[in-house]
C-alpha atoms as a PDB file:
ATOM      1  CA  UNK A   1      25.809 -14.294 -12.532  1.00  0.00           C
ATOM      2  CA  UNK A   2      28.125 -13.148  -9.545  1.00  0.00           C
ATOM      3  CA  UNK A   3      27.218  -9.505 -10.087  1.00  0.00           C
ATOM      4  CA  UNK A   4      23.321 -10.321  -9.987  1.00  0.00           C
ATOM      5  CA  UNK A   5      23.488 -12.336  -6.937  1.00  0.00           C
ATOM      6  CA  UNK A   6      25.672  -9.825  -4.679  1.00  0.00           C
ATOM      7  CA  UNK A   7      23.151  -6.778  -6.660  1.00  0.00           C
ATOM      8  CA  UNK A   8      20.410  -8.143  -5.273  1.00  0.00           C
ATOM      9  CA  UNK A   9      20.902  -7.821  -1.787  1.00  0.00           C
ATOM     10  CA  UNK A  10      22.013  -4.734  -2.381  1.00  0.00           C
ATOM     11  CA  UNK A  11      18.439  -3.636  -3.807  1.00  0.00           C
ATOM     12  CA  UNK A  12      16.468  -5.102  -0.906  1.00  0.00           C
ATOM     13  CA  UNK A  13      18.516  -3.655   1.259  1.00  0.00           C
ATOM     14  CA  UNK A  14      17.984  -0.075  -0.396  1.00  0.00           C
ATOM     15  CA  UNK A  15      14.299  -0.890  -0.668  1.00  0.00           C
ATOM     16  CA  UNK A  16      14.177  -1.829   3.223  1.00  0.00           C
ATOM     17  CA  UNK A  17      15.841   1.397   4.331  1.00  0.00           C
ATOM     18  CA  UNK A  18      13.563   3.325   1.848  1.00  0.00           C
ATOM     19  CA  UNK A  19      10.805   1.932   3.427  1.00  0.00           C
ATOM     20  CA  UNK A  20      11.954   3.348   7.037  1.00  0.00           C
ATOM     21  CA  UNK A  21      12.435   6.514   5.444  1.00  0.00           C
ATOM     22  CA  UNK A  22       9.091   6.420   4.051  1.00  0.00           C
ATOM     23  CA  UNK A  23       7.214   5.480   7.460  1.00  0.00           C
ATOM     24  CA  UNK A  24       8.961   8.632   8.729  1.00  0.00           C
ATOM     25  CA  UNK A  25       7.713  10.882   6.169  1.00  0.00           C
ATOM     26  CA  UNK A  26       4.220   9.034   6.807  1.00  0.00           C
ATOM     27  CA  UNK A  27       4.562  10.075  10.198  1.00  0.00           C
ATOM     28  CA  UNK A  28       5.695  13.553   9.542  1.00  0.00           C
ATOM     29  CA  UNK A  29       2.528  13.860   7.153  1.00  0.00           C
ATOM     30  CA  UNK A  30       0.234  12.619   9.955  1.00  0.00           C
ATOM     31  CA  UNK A  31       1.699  14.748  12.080  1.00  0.00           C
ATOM     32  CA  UNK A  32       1.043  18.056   9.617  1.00  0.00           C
ATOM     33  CA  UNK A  33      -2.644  17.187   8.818  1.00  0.00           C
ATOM     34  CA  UNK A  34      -3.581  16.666  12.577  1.00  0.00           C
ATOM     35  CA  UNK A  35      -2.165  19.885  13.201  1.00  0.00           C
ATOM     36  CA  UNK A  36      -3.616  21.954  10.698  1.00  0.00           C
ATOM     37  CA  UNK A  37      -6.693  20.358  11.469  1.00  0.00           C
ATOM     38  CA  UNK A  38      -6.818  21.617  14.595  1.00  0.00           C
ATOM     39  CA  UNK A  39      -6.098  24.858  13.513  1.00  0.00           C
ATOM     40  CA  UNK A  40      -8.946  24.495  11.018  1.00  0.00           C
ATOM     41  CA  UNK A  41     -11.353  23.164  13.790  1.00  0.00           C
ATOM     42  CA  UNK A  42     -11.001  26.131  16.120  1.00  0.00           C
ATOM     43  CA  UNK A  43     -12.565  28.454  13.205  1.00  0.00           C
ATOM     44  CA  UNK A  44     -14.758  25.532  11.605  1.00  0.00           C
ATOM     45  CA  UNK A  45     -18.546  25.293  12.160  1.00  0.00           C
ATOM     46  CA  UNK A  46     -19.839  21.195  11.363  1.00  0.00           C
ATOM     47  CA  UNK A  47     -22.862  21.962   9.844  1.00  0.00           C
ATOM     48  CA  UNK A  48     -25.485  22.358   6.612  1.00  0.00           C
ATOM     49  CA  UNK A  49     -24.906  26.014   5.147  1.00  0.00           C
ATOM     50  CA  UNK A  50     -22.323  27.383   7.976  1.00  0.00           C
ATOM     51  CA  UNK A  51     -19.597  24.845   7.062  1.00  0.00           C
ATOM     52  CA  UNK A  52     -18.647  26.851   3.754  1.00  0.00           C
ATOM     53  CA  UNK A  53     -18.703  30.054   5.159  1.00  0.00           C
ATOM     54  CA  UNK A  54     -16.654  29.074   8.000  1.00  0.00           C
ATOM     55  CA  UNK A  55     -14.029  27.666   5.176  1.00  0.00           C
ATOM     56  CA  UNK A  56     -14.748  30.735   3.592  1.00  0.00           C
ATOM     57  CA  UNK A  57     -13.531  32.829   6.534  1.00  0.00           C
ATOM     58  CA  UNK A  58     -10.644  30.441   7.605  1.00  0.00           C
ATOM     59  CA  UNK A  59      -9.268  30.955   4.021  1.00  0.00           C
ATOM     60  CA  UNK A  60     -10.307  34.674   3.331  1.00  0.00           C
ATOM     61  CA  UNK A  61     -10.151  36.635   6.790  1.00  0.00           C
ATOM     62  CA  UNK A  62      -7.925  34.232   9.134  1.00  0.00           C
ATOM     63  CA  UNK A  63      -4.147  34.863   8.734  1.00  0.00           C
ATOM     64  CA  UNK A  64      -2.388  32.261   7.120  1.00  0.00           C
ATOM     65  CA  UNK A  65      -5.325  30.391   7.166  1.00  0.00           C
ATOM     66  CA  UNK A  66      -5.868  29.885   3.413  1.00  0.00           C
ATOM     67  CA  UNK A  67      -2.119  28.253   3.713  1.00  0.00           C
ATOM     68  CA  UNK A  68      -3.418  26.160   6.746  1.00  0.00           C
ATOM     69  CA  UNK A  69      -5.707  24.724   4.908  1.00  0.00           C
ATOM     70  CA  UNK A  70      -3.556  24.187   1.535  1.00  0.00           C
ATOM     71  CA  UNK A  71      -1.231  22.673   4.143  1.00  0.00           C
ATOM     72  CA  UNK A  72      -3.943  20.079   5.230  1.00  0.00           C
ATOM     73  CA  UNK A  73      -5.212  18.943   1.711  1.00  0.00           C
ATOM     74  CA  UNK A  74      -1.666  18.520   0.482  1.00  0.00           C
ATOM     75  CA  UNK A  75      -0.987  16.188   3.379  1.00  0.00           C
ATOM     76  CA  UNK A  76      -3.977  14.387   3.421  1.00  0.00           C
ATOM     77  CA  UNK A  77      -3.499  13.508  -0.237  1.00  0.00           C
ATOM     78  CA  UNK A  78      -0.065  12.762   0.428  1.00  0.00           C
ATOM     79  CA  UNK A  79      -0.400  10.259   2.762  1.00  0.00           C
ATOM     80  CA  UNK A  80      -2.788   8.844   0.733  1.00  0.00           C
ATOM     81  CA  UNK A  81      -0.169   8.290  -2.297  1.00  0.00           C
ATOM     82  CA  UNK A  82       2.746   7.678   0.078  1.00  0.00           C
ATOM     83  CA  UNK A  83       1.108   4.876   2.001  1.00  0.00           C
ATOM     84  CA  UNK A  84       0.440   3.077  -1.163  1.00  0.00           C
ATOM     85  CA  UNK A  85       3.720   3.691  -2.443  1.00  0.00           C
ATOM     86  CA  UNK A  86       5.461   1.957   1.182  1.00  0.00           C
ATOM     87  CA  UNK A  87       3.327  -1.083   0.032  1.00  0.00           C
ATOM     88  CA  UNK A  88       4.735  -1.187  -3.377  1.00  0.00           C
ATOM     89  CA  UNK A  89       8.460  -0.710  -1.635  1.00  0.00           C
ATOM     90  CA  UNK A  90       7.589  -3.253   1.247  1.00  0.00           C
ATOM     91  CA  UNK A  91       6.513  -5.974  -1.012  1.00  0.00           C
ATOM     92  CA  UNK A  92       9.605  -5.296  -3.605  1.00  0.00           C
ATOM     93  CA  UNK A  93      12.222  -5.282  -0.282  1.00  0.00           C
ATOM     94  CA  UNK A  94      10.537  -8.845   0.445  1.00  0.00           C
ATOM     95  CA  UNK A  95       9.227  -7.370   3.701  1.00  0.00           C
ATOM     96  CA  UNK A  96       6.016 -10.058   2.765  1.00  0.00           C
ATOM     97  CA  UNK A  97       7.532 -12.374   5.410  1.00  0.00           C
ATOM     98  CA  UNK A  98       5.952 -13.260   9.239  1.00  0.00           C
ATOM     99  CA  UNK A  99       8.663 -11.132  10.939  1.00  0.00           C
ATOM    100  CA  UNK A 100       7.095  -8.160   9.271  1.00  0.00           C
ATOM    101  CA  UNK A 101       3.223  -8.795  10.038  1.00  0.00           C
ATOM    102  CA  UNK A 102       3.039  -6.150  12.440  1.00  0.00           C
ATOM    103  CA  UNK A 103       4.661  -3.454   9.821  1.00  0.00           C
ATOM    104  CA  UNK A 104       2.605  -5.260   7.028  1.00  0.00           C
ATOM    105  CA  UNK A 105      -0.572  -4.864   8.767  1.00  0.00           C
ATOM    106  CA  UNK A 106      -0.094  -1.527  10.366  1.00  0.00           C
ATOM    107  CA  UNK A 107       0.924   0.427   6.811  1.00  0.00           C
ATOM    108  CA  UNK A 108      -2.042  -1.496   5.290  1.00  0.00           C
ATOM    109  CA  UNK A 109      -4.686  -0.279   8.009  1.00  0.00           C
ATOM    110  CA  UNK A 110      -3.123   2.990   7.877  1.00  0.00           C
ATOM    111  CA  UNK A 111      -3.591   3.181   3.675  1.00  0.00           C
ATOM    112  CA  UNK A 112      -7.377   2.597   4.380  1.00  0.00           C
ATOM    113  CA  UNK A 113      -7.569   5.037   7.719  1.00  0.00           C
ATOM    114  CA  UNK A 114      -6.203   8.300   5.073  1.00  0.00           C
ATOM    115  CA  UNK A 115      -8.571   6.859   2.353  1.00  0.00           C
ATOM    116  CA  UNK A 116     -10.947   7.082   5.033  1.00  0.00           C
ATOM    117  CA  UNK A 117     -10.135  10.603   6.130  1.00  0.00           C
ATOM    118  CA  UNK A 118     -10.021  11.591   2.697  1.00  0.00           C
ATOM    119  CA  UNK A 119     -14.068  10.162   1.979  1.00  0.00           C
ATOM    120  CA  UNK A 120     -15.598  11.526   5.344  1.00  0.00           C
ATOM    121  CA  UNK A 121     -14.057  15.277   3.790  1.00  0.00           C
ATOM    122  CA  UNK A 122     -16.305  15.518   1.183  1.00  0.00           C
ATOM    123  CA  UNK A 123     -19.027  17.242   2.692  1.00  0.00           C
ATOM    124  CA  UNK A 124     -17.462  18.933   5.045  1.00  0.00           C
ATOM    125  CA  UNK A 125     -17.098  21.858   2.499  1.00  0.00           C
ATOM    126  CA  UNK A 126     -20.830  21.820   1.895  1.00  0.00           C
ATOM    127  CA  UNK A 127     -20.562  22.725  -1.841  1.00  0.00           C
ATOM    128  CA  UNK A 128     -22.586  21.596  -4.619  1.00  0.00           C
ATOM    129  CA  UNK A 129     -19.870  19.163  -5.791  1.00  0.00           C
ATOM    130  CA  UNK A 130     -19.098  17.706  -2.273  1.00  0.00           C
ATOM    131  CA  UNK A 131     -22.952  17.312  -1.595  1.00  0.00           C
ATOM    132  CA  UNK A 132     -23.966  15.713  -5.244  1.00  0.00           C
ATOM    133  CA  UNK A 133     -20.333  13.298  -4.763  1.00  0.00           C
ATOM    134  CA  UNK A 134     -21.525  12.329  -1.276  1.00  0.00           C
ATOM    135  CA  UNK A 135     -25.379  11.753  -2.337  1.00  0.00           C
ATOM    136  CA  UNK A 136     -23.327   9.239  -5.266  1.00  0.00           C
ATOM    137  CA  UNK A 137     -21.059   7.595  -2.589  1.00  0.00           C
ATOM    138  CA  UNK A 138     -24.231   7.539  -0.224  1.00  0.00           C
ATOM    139  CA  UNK A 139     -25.974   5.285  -2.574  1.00  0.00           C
ATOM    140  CA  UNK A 140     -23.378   2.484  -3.227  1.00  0.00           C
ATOM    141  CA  UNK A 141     -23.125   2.445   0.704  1.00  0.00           C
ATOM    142  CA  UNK A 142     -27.032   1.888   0.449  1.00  0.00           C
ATOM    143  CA  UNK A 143     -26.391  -0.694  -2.310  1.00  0.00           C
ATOM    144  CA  UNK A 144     -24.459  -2.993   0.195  1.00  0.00           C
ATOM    145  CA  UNK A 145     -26.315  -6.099   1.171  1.00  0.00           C
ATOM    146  CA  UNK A 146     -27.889  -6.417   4.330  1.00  0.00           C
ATOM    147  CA  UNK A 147     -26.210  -3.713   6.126  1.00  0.00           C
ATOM    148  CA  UNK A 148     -25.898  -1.084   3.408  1.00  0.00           C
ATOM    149  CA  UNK A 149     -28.988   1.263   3.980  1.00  0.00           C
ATOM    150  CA  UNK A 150     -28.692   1.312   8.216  1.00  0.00           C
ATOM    151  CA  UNK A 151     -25.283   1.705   7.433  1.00  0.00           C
ATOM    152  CA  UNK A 152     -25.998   4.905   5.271  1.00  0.00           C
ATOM    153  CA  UNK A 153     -29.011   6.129   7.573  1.00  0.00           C
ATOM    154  CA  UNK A 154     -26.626   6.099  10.503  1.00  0.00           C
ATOM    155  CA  UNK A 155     -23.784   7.984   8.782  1.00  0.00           C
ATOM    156  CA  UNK A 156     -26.331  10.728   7.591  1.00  0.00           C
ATOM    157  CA  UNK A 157     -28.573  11.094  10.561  1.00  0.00           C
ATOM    158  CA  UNK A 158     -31.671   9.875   8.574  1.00  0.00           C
ATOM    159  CA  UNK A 159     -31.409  12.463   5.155  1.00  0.00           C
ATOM    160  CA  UNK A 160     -28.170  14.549   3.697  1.00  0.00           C
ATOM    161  CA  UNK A 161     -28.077  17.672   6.286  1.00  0.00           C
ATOM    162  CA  UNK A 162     -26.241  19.085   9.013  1.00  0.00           C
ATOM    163  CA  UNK A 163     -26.674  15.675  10.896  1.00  0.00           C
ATOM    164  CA  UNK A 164     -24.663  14.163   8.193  1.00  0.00           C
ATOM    165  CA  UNK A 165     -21.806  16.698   8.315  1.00  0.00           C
ATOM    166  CA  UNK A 166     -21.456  16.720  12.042  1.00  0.00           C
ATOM    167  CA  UNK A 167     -21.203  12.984  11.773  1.00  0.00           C
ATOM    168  CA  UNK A 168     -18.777  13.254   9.031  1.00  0.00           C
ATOM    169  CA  UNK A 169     -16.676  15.422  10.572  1.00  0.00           C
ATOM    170  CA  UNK A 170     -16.852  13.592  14.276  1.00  0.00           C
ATOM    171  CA  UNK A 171     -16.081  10.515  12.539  1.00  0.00           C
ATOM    172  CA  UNK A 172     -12.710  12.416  10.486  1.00  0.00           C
ATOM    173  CA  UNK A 173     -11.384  14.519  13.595  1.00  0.00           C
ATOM    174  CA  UNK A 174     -11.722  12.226  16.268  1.00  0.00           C
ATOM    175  CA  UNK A 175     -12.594   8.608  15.125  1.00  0.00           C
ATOM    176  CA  UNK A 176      -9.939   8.644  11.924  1.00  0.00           C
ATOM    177  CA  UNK A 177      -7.873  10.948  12.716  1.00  0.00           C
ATOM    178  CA  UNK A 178      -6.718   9.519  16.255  1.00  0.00           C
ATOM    179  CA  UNK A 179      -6.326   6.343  14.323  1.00  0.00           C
ATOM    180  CA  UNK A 180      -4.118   7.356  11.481  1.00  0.00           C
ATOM    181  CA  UNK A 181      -1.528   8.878  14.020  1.00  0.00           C
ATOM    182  CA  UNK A 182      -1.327   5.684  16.005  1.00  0.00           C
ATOM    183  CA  UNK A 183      -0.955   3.599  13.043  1.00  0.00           C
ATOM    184  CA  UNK A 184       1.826   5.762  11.656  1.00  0.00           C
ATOM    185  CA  UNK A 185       3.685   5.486  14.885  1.00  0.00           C
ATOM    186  CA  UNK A 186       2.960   2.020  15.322  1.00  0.00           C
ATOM    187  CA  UNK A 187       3.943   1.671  11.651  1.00  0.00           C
ATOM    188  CA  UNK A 188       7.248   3.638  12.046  1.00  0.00           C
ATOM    189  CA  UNK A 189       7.992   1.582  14.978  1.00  0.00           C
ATOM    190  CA  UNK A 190       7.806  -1.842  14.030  1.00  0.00           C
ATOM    191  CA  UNK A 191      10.236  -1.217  11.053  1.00  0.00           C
ATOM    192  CA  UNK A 192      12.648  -0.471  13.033  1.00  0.00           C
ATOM    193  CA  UNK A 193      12.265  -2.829  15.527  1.00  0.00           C
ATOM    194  CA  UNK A 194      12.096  -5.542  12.870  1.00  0.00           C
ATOM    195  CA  UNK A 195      15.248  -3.977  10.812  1.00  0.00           C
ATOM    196  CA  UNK A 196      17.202  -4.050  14.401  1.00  0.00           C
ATOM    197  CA  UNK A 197      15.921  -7.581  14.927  1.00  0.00           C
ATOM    198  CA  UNK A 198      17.103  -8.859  11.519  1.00  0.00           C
ATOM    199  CA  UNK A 199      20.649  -7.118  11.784  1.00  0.00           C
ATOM    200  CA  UNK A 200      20.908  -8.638  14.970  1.00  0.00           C
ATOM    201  CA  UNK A 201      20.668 -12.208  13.185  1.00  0.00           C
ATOM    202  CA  UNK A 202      23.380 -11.366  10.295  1.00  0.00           C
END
C-alpha cells in the first residue's frame, strides 16, 4: 500500500515532465514544417494544373528539394500524432485541473490547427487522388446545416479549380500556419510557467 502511494507521485511527476518535453518537440516540429514550407513556397505555384508540376520540379530539379518536402510531410504528420499523444500524457499526469486551462486549451487548439493544416493540403498537389478526396470532404462540408454549402462555395471559389487551391493554400500558409506556431509557443510556455508555479507551492 506504501509503495503504491509514494509510486504514484512518482508517475505524475514523470508524466508532467514528459509532457514539457513533448511541447518542445511540438515546437521543434512547428518550427521544421514552417520552414520547409517556405522553402516549398518560393518554388510553388497555387493553382489548377501548375501546382503538380511545380511539386514536380521542387522534388525532381531543385536540390534537396525532394528532402524538403519529405521533411515537411513527416512533420506535419508528426505533429499531428504528437499533439494527440500530449493529450493522452496531460490527462494521465492529472494536468485536467484549472491551473492548467491555458496549457489544456492551447495543446487542444493546436491538435485541431495541424489537423487543419493537414485537410487544406490535399489539393494542393492537384492529383487525381487529392482532387476526388477533396470533392468527398467538399460534400460533407456541404452536408452541414445551415451554413454547410456557403461554407463550401467560399472555400472553393464557387466550383473545384484554381480558386479553390489558392484558397487552400492561403488559408494553410498564412491563416494555419501562423496559428499553429503561436499555439505551440503559447503551449510550450504555459507548461512551464504552470510547472514553476506548482513547485513554487511544494
Amino acid at each position: 500500500m506504501t509503495t503504491f502511494q509514494v509510486s504514484v507521485p512518482k508517475l505524475t511527476g514523470a508524466l508532467r515532465r514528459l509532457s514539457t518535453v513533448l511541447a518542445i518537440a511540438l515546437l521543434t516540429l512547428t518550427l521544421t514544417a514552417a520552414v520547409t514550407g517556405l522553402l516549398i513556397a518560393y518554388y510553388y505555384q497555387p493553382g489548377a494544373g501548375v501546382a503538380y508540376d511545380s511539386l514536380k520540379v521542387i522534388s525532381q530539379d531543385v536540390n534537396y528539394g525532394w528532402l524538403v518536402r519529405r521533411l515537411h510531410d513527416l512533420a506535419g504528420n508528426a505533429l499531428i500524432i504528437l499533439s494527440l499523444v500530449q493529450i493522452v500524457v496531460m490527462f494521465l499526469g492529472e494536468r485536467l485541473r484549472r491551473s492548467w486551462l491555458g496549457a489544456w486549451f492551447t495543446g487542444l487548439f493546436l491538435t485541431l490547427t495541424a489537423m487543419g493544416l493537414s485537410w487544406t493540403a490535399i489539393i494542393l498537389d492537384w492529383s487525381q487522388v487529392g482532387y476526388w478526396r477533396m470533392k468527398v470532404e467538399l460534400g460533407q462540408v456541404a452536408s452541414i446545416p445551415l451554413i454547410g454549402p456557403t461554407l463550401a462555395e467560399v472555400l472553393t471559389g464557387g466550383s473545384l479549380g484554381t480558386l479553390t487551391v489558392a484558397h487552400m493554400y492561403a488559408i494553410h500558409s498564412y491563416v494555419l500556419s501562423l496559428a499553429a506556431l503561436g499555439l505551440s509557443i503559447a503551449h510550450l510556455v504555459s507548461l512551464i510557467y504552470q510547472e514553476r508555479d506548482m513547485n513554487r507551492q511544494i
